[in-house]
Protein backbone atom coordinates (compact mmCIF):
# COMPACT_ATOMS: atom_id res chain seq x y z
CA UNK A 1 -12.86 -19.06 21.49
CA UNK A 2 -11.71 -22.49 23.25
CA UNK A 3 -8.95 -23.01 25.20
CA UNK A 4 -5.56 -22.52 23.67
CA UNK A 5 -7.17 -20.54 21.27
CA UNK A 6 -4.95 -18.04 19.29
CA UNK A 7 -6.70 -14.24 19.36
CA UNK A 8 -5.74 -10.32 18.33
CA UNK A 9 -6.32 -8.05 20.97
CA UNK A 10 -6.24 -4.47 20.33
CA UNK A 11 -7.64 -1.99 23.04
CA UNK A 12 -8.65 1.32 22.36
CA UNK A 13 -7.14 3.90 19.84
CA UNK A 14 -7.53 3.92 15.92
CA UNK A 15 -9.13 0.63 14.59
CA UNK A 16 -11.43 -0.45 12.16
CA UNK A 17 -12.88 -3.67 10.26
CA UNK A 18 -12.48 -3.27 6.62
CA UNK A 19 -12.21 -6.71 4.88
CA UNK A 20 -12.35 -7.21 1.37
CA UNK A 21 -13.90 -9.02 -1.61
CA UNK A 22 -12.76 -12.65 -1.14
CA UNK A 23 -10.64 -12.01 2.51
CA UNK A 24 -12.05 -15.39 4.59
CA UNK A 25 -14.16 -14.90 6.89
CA UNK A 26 -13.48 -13.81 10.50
CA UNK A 27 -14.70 -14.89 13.80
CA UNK A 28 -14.92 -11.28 15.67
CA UNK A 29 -14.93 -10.81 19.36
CA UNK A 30 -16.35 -7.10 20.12
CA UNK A 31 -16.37 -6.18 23.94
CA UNK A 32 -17.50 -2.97 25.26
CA UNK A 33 -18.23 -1.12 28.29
CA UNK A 34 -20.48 1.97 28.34
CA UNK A 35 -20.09 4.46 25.75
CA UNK A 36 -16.88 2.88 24.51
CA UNK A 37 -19.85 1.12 22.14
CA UNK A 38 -19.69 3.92 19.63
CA UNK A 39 -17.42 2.25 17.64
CA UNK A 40 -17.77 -1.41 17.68
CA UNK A 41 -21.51 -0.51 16.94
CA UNK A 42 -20.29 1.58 14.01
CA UNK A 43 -18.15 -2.04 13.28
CA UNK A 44 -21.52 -4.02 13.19
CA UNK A 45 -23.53 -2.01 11.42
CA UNK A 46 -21.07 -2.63 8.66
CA UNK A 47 -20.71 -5.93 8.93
CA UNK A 48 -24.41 -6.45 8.15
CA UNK A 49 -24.17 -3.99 5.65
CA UNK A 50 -21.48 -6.02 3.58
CA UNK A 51 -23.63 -8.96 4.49
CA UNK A 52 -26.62 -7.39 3.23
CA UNK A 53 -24.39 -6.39 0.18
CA UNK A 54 -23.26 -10.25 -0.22
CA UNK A 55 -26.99 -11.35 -0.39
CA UNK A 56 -27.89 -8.96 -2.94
CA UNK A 57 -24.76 -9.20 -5.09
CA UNK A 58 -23.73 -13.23 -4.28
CA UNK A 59 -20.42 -11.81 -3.98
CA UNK A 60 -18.20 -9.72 -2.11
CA UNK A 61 -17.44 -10.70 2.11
CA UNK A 62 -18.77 -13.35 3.28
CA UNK A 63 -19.37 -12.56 7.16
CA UNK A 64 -18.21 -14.68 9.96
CA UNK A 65 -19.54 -14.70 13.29
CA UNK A 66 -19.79 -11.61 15.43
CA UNK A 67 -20.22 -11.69 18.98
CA UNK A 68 -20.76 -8.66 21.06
CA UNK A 69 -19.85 -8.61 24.91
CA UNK A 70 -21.37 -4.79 26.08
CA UNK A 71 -21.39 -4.04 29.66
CA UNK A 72 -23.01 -1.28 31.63
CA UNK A 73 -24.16 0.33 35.06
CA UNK A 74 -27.83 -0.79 34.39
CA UNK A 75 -30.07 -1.65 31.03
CA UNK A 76 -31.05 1.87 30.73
CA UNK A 77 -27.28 3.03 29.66
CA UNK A 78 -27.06 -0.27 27.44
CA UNK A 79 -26.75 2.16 24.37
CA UNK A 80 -28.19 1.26 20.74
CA UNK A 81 -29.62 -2.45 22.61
CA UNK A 82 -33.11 -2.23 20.28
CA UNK A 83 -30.84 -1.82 17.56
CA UNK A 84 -28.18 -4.54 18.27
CA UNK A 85 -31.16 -7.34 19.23
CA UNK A 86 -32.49 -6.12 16.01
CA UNK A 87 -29.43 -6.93 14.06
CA UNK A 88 -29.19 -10.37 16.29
CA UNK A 89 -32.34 -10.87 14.85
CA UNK A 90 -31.41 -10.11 11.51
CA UNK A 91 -28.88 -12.26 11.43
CA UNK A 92 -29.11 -14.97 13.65
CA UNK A 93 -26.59 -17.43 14.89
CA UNK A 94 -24.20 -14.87 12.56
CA UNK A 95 -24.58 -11.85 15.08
CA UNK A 96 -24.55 -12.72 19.33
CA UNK A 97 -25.04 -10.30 21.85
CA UNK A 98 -24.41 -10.66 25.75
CA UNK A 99 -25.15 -7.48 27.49
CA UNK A 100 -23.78 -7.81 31.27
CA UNK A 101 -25.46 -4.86 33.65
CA UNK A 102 -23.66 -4.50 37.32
CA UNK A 103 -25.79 -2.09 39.28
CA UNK A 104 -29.51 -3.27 38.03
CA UNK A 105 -31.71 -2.14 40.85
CA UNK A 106 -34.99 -2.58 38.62
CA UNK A 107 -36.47 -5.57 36.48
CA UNK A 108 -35.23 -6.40 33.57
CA UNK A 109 -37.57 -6.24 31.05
CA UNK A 110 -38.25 -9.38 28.35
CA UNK A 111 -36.87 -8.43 25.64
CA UNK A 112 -33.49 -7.69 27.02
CA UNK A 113 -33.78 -11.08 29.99
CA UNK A 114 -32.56 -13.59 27.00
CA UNK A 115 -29.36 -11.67 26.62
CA UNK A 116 -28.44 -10.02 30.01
CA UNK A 117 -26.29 -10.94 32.87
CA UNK A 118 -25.53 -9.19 36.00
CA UNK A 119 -24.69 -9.32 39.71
């Protein structure tokens, strides 16, 4: 987003991404703190999946850009982080990750240095 940038917020309760066939593509925002991952991990699991359907078919959504914001006490509780950097990997400069940690008392290890933030 830029500045005077125009965004849906929705915070907790019942949501999910569903787009459809030919539905434009959308520039997604997912932030999360601790376990509240569980469901925007379930949300980009199936956006590569309809990617990964797009490829195979040439048809169906086309995905925008995804980017993930997922804090946590330390890297350790960082839940699913092999299998988000995978998915960054998978689909770069579609899929972006920043992981932000607030009480890391040990190093952070390579992998994970790119993508992490903290006090």
């Amino acid at each position: 987003c830029t500045l005077d940038s125009e965004v849906a917020l929705r915070v907790g309760g019942d949501f999910f991404f569903d787009p459809q066939p030919g539905d434009s593509p959308v520039k997604l925002v997912l932030i999360a703190g601790g376990v509240g991952i569980n469901p925007l991990f379930s949300i980009l699991l199936h956006i590569a999946d309809l990617q990964g359907y797009q490829e195979d078919k040439g048809n169906g959504y086309k995905m925008g850009t995804v980017k993930l914001y997922y804090s946590a006490k330390n890297t350790s509780e960082l839940l699913f982080k092999k299998n988000i950097l995978g998915l960054m990997n998978a689909f770069p400069g579609k899929i972006t990750c920043r992981f932000h940690v607030t009480q890391q008392r040990s190093q952070i290890c390579k992998e994970l240095q790119p993508h992490v933030t903290g006090k």
